[in-house]
Protein backbone atom coordinates (compact mmCIF):
# COMPACT_ATOMS: atom_id res chain seq x y z
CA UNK A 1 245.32 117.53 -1.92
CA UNK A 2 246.53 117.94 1.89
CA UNK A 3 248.55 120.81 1.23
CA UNK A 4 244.53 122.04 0.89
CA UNK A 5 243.28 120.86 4.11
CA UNK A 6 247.09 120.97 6.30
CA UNK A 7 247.41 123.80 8.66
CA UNK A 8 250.76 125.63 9.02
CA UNK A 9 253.34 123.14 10.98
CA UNK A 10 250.49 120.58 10.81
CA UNK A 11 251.55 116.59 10.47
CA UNK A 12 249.84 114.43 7.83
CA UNK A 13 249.95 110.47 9.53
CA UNK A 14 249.58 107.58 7.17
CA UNK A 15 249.65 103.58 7.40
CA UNK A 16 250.42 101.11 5.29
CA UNK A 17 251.21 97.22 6.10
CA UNK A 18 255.00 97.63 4.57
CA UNK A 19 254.08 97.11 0.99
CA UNK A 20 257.20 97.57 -1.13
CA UNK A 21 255.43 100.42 -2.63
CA UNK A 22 255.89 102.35 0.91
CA UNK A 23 259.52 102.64 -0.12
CA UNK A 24 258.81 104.32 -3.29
CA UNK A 25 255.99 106.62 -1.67
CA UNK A 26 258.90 107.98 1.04
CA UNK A 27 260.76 108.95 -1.65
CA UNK A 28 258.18 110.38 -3.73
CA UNK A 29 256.69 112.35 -1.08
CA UNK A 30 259.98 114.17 -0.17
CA UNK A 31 260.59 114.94 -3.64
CA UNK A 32 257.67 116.15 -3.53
CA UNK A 33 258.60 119.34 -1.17
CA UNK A 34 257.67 117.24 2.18
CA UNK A 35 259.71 116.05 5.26
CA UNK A 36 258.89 112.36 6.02
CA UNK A 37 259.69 110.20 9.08
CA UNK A 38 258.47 106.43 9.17
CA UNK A 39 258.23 103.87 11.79
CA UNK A 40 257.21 100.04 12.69
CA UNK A 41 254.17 100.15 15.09
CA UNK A 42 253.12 96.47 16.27
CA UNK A 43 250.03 97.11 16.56
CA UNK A 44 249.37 93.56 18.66
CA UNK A 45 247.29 91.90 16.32
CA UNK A 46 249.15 88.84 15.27
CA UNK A 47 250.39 90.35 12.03
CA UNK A 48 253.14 91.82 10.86
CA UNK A 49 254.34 95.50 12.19
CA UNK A 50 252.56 98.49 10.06
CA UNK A 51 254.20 101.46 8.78
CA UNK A 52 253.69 104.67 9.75
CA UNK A 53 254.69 108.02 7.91
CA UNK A 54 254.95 111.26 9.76
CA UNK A 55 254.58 113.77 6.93
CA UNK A 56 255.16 117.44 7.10
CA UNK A 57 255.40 120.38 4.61
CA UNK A 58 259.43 121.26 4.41
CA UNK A 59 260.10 124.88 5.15
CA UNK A 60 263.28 124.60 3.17
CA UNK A 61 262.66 122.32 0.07
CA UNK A 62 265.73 120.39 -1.14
């Protein structure tokens, strides 16, 4: 579904409040054909850090 709506070089962002299942989705999405970067953003709410994912189609699939 957002290799529908992503534009050429464009960056998919998603969140999630480092569920265990973020681990597995990293790994997924790269197998997947994607490039994936993640980060801990405190977002100052009181709460634990979140995790972001910078996701981008990979021009050269591994």
């Amino acid at each position: 579904c957002m290799r529908q709506v992503i534009g050429q070089n464009g960056i998919v962002l998603l969140s999630e409040p480092q569920r265990h299942t973020g681990d597995r989705f990293e790994k997924w999405i790269r197998s997947a054909g994607w490039r994936c970067d993640s980060c801990l953003v405190d977002i100052e709410d009181g709460n634990r850090e979140i995790r972001v994912f910078q996701c981008r189609l990979d021009s050269k699939p591994s």
